[in-house]
C-alpha atoms as a PDB file:
ATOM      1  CA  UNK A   1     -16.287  -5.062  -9.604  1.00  0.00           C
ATOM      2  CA  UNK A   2     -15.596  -3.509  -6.536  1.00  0.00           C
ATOM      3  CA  UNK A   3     -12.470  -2.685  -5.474  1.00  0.00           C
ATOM      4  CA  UNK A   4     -10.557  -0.993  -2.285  1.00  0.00           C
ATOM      5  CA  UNK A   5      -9.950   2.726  -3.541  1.00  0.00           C
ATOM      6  CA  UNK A   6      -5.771   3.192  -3.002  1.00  0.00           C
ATOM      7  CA  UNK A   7      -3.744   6.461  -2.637  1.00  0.00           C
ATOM      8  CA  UNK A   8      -0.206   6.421  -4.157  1.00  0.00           C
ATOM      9  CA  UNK A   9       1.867   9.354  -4.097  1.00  0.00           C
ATOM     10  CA  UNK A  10       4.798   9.722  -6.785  1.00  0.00           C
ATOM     11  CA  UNK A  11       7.982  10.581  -5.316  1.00  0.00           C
ATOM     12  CA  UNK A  12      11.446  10.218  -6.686  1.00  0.00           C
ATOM     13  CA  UNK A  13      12.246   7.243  -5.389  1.00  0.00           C
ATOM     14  CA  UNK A  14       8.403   5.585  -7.116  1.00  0.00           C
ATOM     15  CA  UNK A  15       9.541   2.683  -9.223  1.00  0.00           C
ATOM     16  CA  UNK A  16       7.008   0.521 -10.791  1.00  0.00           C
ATOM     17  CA  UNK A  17       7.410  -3.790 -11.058  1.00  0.00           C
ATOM     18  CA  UNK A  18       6.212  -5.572 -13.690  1.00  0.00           C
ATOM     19  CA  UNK A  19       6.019  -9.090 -13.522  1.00  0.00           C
ATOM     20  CA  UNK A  20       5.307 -11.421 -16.793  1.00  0.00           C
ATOM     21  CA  UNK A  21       3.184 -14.348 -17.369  1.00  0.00           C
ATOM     22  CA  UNK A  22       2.644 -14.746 -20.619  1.00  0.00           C
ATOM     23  CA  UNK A  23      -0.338 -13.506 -22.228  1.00  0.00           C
ATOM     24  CA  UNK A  24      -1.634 -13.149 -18.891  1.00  0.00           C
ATOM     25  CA  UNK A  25       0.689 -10.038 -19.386  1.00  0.00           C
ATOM     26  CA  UNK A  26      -2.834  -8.602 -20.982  1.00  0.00           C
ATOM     27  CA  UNK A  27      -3.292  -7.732 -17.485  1.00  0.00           C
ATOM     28  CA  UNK A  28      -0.698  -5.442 -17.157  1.00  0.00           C
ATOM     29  CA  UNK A  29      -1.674  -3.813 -20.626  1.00  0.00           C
ATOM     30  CA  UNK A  30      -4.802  -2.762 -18.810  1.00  0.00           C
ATOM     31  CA  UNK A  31      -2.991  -1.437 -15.863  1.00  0.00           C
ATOM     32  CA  UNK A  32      -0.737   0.801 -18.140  1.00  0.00           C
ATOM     33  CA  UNK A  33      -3.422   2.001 -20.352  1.00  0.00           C
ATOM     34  CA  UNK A  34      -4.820   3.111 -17.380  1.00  0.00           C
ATOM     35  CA  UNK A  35      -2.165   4.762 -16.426  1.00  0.00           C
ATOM     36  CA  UNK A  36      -1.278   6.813 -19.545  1.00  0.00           C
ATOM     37  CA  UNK A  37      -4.773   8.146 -19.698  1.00  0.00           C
ATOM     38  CA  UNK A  38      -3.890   9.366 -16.430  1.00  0.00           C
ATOM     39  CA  UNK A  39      -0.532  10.565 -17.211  1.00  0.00           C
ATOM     40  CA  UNK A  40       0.813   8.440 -14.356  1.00  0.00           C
ATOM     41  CA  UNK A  41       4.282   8.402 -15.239  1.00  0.00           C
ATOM     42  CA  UNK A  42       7.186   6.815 -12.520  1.00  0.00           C
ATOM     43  CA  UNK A  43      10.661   7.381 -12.638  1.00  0.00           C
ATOM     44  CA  UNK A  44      12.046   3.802 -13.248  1.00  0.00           C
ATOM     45  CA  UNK A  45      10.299   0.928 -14.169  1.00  0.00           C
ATOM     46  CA  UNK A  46      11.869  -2.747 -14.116  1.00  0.00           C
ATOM     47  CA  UNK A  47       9.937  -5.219 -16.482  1.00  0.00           C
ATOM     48  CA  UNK A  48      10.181  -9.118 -17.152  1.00  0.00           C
ATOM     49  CA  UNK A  49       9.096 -10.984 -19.707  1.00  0.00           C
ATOM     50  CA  UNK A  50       5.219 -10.245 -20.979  1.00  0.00           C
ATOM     51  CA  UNK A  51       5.939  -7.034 -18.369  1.00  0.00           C
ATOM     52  CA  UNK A  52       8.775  -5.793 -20.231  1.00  0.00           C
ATOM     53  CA  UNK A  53       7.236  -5.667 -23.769  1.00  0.00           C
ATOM     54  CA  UNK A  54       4.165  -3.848 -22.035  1.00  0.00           C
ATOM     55  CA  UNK A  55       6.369  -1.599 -20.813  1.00  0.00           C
ATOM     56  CA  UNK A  56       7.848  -0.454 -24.324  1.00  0.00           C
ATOM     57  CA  UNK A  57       4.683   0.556 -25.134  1.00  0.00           C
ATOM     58  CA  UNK A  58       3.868   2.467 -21.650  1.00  0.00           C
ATOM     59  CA  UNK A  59       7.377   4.417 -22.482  1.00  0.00           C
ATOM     60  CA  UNK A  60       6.769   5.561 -25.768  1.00  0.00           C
ATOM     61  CA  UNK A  61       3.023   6.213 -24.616  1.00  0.00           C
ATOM     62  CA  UNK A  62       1.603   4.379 -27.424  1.00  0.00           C
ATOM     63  CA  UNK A  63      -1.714   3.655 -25.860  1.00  0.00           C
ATOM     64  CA  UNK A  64      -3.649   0.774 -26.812  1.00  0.00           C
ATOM     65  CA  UNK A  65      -0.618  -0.870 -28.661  1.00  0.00           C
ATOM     66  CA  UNK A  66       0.055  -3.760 -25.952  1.00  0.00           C
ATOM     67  CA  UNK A  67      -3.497  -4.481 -26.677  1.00  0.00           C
ATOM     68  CA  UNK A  68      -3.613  -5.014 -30.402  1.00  0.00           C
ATOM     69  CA  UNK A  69      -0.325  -7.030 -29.975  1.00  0.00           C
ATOM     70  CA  UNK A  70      -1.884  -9.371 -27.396  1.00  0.00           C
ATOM     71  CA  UNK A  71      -5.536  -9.611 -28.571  1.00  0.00           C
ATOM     72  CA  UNK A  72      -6.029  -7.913 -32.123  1.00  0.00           C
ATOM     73  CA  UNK A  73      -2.839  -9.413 -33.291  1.00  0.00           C
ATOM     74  CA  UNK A  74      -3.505 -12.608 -32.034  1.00  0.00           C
ATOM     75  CA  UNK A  75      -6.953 -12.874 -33.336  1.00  0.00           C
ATOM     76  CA  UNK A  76      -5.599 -11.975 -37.090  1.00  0.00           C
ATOM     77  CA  UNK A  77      -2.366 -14.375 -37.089  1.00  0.00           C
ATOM     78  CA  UNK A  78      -2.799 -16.909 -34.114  1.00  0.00           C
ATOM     79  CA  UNK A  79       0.530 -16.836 -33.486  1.00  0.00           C
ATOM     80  CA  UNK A  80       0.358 -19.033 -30.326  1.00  0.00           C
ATOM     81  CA  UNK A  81       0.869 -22.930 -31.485  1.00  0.00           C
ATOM     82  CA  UNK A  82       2.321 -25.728 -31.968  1.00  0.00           C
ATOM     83  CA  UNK A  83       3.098 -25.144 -35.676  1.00  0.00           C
ATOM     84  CA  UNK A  84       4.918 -22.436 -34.684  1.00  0.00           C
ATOM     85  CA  UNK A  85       7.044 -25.204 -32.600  1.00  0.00           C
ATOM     86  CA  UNK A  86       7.274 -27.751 -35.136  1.00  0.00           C
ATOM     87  CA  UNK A  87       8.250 -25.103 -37.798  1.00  0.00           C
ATOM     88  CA  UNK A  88      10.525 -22.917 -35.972  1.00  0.00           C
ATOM     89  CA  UNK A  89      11.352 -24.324 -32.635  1.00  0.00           C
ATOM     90  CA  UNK A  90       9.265 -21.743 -30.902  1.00  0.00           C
ATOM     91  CA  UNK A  91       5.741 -21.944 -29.880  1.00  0.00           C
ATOM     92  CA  UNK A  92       5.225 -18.263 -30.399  1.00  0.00           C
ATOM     93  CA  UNK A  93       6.086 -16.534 -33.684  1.00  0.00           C
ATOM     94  CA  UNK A  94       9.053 -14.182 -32.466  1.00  0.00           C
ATOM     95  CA  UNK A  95       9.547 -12.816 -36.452  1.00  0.00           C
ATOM     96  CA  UNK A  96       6.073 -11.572 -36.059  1.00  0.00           C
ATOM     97  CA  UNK A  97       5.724 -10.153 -32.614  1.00  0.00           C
ATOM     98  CA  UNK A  98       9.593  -8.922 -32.295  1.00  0.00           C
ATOM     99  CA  UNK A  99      10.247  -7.789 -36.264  1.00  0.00           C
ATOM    100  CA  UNK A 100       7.034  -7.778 -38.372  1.00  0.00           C
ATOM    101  CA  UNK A 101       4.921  -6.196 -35.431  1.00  0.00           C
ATOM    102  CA  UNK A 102       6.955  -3.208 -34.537  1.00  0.00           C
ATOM    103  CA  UNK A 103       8.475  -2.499 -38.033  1.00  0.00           C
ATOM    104  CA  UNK A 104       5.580  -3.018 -40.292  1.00  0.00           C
ATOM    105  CA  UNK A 105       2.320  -3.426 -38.454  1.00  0.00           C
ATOM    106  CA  UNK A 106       2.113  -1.132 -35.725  1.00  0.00           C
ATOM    107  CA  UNK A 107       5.705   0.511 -35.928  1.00  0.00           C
ATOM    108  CA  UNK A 108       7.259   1.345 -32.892  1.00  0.00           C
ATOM    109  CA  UNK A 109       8.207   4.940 -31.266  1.00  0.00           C
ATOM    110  CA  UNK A 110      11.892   4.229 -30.427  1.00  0.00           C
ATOM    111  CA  UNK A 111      12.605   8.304 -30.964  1.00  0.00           C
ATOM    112  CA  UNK A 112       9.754   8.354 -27.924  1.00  0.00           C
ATOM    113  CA  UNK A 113      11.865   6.084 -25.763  1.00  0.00           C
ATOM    114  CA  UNK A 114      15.269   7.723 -26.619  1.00  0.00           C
ATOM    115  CA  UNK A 115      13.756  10.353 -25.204  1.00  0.00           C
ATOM    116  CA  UNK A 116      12.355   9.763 -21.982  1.00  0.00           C
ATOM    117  CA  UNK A 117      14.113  10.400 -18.486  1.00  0.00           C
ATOM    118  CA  UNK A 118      12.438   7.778 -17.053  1.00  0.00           C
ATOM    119  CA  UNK A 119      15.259   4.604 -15.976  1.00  0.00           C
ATOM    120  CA  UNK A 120      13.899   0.980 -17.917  1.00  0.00           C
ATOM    121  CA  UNK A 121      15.822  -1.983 -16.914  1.00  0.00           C
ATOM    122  CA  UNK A 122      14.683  -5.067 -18.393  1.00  0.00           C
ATOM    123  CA  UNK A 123      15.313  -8.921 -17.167  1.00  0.00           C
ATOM    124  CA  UNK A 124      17.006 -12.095 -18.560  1.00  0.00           C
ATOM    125  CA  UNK A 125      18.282 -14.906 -16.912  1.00  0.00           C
ATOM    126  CA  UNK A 126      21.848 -15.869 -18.063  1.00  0.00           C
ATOM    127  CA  UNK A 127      22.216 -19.416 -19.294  1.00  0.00           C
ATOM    128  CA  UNK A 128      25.674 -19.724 -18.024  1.00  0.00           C
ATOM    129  CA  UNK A 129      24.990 -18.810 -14.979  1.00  0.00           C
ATOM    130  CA  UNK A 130      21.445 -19.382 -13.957  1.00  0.00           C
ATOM    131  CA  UNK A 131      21.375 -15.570 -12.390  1.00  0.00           C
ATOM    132  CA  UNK A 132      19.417 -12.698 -13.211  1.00  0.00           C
ATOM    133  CA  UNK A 133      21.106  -9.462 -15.786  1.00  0.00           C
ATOM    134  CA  UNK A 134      19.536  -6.371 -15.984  1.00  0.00           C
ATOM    135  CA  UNK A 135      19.745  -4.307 -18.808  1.00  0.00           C
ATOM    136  CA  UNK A 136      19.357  -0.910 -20.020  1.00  0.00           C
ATOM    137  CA  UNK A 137      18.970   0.209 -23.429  1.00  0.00           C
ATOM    138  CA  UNK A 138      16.890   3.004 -24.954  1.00  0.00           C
ATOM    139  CA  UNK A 139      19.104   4.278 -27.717  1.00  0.00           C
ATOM    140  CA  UNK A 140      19.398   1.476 -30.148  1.00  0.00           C
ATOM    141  CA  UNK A 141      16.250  -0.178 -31.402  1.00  0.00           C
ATOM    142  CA  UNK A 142      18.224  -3.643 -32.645  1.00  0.00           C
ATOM    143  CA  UNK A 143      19.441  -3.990 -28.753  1.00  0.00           C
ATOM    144  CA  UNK A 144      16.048  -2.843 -27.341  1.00  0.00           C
ATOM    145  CA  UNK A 145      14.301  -5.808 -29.437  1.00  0.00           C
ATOM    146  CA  UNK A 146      17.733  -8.207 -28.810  1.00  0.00           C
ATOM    147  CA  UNK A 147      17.167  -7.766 -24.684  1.00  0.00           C
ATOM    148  CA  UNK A 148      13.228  -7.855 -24.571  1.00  0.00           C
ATOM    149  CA  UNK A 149      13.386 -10.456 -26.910  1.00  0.00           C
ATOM    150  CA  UNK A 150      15.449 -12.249 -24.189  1.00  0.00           C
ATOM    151  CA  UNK A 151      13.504 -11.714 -21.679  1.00  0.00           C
ATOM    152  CA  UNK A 152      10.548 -13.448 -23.345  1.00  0.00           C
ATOM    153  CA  UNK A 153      12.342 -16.653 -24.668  1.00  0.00           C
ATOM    154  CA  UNK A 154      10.326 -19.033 -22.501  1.00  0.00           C
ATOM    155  CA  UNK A 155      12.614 -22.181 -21.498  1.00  0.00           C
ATOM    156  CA  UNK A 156      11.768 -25.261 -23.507  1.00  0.00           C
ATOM    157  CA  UNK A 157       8.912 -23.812 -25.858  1.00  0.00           C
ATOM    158  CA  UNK A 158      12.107 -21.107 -27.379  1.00  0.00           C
ATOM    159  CA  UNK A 159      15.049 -20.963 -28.817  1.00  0.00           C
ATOM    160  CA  UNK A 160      18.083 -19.654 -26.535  1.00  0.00           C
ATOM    161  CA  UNK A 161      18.226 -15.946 -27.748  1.00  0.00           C
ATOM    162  CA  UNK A 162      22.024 -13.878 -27.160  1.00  0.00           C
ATOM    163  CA  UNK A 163      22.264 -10.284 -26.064  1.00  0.00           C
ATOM    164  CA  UNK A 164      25.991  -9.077 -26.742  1.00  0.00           C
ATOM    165  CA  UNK A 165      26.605 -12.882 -27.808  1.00  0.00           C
ATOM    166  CA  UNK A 166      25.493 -13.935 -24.318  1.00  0.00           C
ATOM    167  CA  UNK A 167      23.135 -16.710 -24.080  1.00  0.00           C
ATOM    168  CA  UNK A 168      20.112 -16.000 -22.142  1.00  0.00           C
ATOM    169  CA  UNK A 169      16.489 -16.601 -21.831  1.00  0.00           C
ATOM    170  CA  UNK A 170      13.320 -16.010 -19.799  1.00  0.00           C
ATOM    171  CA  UNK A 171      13.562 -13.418 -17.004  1.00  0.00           C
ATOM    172  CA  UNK A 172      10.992 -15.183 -15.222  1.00  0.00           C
ATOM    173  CA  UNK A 173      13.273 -18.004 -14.571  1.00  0.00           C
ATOM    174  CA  UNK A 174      15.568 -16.151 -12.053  1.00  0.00           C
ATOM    175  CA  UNK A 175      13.823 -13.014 -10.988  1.00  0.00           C
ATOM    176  CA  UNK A 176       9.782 -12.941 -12.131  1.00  0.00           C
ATOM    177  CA  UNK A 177       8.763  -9.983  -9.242  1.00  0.00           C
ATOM    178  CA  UNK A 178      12.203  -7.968  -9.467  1.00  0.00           C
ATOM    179  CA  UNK A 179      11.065  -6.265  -6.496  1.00  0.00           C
ATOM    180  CA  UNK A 180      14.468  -6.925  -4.072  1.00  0.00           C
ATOM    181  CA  UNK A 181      16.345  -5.200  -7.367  1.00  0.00           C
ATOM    182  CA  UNK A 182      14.234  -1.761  -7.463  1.00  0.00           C
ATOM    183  CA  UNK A 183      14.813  -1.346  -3.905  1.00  0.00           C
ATOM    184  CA  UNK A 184      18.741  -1.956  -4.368  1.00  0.00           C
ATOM    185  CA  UNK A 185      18.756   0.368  -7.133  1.00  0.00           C
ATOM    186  CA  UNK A 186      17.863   2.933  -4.418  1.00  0.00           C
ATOM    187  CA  UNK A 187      13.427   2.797  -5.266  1.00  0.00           C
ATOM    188  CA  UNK A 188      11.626   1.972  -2.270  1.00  0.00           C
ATOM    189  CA  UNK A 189       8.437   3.567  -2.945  1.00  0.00           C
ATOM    190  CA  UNK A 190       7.289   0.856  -5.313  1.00  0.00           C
ATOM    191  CA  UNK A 191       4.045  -0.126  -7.333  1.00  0.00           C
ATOM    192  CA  UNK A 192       4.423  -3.614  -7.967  1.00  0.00           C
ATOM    193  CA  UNK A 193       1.960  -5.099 -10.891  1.00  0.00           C
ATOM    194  CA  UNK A 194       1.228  -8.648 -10.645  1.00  0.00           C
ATOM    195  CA  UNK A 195      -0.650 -11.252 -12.931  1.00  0.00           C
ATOM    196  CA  UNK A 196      -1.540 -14.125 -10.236  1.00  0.00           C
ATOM    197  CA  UNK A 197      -4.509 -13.323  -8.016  1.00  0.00           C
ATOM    198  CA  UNK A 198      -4.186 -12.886  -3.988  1.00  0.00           C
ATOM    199  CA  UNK A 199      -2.980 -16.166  -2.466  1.00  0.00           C
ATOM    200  CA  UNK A 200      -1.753 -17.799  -5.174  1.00  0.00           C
ATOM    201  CA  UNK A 201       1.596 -20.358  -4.863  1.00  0.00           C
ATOM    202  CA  UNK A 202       3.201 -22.471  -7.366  1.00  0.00           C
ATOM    203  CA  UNK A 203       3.280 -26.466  -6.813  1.00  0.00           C
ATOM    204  CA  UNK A 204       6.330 -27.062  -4.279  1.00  0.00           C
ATOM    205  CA  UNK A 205       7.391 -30.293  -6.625  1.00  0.00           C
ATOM    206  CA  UNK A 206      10.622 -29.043  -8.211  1.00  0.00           C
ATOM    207  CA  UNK A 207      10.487 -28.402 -12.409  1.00  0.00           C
ATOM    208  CA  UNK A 208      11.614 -32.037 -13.710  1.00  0.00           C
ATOM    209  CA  UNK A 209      14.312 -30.436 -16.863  1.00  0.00           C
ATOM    210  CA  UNK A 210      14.769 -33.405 -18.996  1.00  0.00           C
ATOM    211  CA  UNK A 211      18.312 -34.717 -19.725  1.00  0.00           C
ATOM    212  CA  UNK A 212      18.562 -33.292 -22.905  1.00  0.00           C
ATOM    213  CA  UNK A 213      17.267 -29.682 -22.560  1.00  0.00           C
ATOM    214  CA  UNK A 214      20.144 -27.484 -21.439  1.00  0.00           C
ATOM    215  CA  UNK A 215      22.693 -30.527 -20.468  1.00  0.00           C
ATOM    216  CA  UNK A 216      25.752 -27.228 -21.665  1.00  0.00           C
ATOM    217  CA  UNK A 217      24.129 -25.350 -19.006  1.00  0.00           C
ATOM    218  CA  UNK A 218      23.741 -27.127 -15.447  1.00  0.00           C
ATOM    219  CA  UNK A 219      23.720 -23.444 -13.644  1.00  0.00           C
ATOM    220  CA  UNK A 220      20.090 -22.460 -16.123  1.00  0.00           C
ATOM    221  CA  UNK A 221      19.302 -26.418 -15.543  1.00  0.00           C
ATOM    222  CA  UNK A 222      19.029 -25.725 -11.623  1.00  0.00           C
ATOM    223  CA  UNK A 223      17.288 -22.226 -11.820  1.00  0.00           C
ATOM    224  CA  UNK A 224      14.812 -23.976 -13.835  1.00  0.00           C
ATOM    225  CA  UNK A 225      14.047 -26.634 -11.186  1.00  0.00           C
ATOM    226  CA  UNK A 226      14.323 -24.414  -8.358  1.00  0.00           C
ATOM    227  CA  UNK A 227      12.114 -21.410 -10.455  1.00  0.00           C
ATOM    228  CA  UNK A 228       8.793 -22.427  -7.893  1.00  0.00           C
ATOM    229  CA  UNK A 229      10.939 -21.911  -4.673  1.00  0.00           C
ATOM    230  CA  UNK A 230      12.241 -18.560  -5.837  1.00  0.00           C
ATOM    231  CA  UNK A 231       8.581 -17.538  -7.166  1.00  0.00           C
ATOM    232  CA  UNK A 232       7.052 -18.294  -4.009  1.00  0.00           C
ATOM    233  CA  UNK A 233       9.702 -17.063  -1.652  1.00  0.00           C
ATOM    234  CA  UNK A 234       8.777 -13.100  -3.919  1.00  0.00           C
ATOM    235  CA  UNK A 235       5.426 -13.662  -3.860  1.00  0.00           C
ATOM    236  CA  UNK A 236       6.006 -14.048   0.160  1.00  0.00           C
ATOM    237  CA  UNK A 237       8.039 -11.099   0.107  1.00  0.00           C
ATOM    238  CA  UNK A 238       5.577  -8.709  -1.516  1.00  0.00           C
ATOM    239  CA  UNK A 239       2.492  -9.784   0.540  1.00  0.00           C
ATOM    240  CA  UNK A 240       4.272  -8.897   3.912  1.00  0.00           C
ATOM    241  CA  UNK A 241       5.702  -5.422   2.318  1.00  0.00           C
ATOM    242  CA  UNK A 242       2.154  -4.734   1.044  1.00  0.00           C
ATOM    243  CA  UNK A 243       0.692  -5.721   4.828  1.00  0.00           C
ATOM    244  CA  UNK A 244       3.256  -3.323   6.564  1.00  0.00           C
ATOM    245  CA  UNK A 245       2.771  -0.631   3.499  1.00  0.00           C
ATOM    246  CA  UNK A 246       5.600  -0.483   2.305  1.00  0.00           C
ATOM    247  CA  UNK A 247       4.325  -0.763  -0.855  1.00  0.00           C
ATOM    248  CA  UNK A 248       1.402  -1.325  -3.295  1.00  0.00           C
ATOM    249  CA  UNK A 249       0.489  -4.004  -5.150  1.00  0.00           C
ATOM    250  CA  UNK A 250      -2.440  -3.862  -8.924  1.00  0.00           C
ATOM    251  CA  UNK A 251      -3.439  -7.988  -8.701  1.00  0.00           C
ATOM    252  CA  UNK A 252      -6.415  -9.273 -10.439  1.00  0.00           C
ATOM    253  CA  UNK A 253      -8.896  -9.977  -8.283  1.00  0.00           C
ATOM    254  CA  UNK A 254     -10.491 -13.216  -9.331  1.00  0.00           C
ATOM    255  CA  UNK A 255      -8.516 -16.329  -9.723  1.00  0.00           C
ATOM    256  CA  UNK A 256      -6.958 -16.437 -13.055  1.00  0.00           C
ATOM    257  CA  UNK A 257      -8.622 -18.540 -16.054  1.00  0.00           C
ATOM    258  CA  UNK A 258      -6.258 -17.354 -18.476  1.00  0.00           C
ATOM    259  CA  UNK A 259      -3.735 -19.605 -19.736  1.00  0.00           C
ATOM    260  CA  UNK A 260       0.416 -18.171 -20.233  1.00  0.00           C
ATOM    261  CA  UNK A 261      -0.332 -19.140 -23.611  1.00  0.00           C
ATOM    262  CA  UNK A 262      -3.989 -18.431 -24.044  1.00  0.00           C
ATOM    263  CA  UNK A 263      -5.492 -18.155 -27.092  1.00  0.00           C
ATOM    264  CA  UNK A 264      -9.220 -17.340 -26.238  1.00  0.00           C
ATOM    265  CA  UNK A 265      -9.325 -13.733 -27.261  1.00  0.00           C
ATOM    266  CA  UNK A 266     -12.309 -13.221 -25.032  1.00  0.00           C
ATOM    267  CA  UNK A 267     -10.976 -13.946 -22.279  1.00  0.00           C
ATOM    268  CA  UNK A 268      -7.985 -11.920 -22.902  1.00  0.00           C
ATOM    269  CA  UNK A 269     -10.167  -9.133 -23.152  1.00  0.00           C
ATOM    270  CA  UNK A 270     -12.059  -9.452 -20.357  1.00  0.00           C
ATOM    271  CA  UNK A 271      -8.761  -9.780 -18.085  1.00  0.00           C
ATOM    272  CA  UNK A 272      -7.326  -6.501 -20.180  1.00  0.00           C
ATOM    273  CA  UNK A 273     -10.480  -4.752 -18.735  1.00  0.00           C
ATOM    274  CA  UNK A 274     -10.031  -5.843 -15.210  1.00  0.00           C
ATOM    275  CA  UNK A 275      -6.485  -4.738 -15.227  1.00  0.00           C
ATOM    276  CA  UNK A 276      -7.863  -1.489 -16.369  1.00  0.00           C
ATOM    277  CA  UNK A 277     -10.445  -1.565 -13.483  1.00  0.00           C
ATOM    278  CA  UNK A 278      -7.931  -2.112 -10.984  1.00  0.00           C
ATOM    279  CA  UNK A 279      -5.453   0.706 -11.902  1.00  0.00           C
ATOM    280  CA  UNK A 280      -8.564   3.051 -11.950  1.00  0.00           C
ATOM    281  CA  UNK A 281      -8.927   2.216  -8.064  1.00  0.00           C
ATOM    282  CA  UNK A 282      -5.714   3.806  -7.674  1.00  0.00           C
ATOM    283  CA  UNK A 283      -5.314   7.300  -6.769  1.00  0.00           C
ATOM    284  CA  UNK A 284      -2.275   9.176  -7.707  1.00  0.00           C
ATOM    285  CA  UNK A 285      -0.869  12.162  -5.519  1.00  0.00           C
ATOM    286  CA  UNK A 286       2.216  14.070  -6.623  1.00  0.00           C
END
């Protein structure tokens, strides 16, 4: 595949966007791997979603980790169906990816994390009020799996998940490219990883919520329906700051085949590999 060669130089105002999507997040697992070969480290990263639990592993530089979680994992357990939704109300199994994996299976670095001076902030979307919280957390493990778990609690396939006895769920609902929130936390000099090739828009039709999903929650209820307008509107927002270089954007290249809940481990892989190919076009300048 060929790609335009980049130069990015770290400064310390670099902060580095992660968007979700599901297991298109694979993507971004790529991208990261890349990166930590590299040693391409950036002082604050903001992740939502998918993006955020690649990001755990990016921080305690556990390479290769995202990977067996999104592929390996997957391929052993299938943990992507609806049995998973019949059984527990959740097409995903959260006990496995958010306790079993990073306990048991491929146990987690949290003393890595604690450690870092990198800033993590990680995205939810409140269910009282439809808006965006940010969160930071790299001291206590329980809260670090309470917040990402959060983040990934996709609206009507999960369960409403609490942080601090909050309700909250998917990031992605109020803020999926958290782009306009780096740059007000004073990091202008942003890489911003995507999972939607060049071009790509949502259907302008408004999300049709059912009467009985959310009917406590009429503030999450309109976020939901207006999620496409707000996800375009970013998307907008980062092609004209990318155009003007202001920043710079790691996309995949081709259009997307891979579902947000694909279970074709093949293709999975090949889209981990092309995230991988397009951080290698990067070139990082301190």
């Amino acid at each position: 595949m060929l790609m335009e060669k980049k130069v990015y130089k770290i400064t310390p105002t670099s902060g580095l966007v992660l968007e979700g999507g599901g297991m298109r997040g694979i993507f971004t697992s790529g991208v990261l791997d890349n990166f930590m070969d590299r040693g391409v480290r950036f002082p604050y990263i903001i992740g939502v979603s998918a993006g955020a639990c690649t990001a755990l592993s990016y921080l305690s530089e556990q390479r290769g980790r995202s990977k067996y979680s999104n592929i390996n994992l997957l391929e052993e357990r299938r943990y992507i169906g609806l049995k998973h939704l019949l059984l527990k109300g959740n097409i995903m199994d959260f006990d496995l990816l958010f306790y079993e994996f990073p306990q048991r299976i491929y146990p987690y670095d949290y003393k890595r994390l604690a450690q870092g001076k990198e800033r993590f902030e990680i995205v939810t979307t409140s269910c009282r009020s439809g808006k965006p919280c940010y969160y930071e957390e790299k001291e206590n493990p329980e809260r670090v799996i309470e917040i990402v778990k959060a983040s990934s609690s996709l609206p009507f396939v999960a369960p409403i998940s609490y942080v601090d006895g909050y309700p909250m769920l998917d990031g992605g609902i109020s803020d999926s490219i958290p782009l306009l929130r780096a740059r007000q936390q004073g990091y202008d000099n942003n890489l911003v990883v995507l999972t939607r090739n060049k071009g790509y828009r949502k259907p302008s039709k408004p999300t049709r919520v059912p009467p009985f999903f959310y009917h406590k929650y009429p503030e999450l209820r309109r976020a939901i329906k207006e999620r496409n307008i707000l996800y375009n509107n970013q998307l907008s927002l980062v092609e004209q700051l990318e155009e003007e270089r202001e920043l710079t954007v790691i996309r995949p290249q081709k259009p997307i085949v891979v579902d947000r809940m694909e279970r074709d481990t093949q293709k999975l892989l090949d889209l981990y590999n092309e995230g991988y190919e397009c951080a290698a076009a990067i070139e990082f300048v301190q």
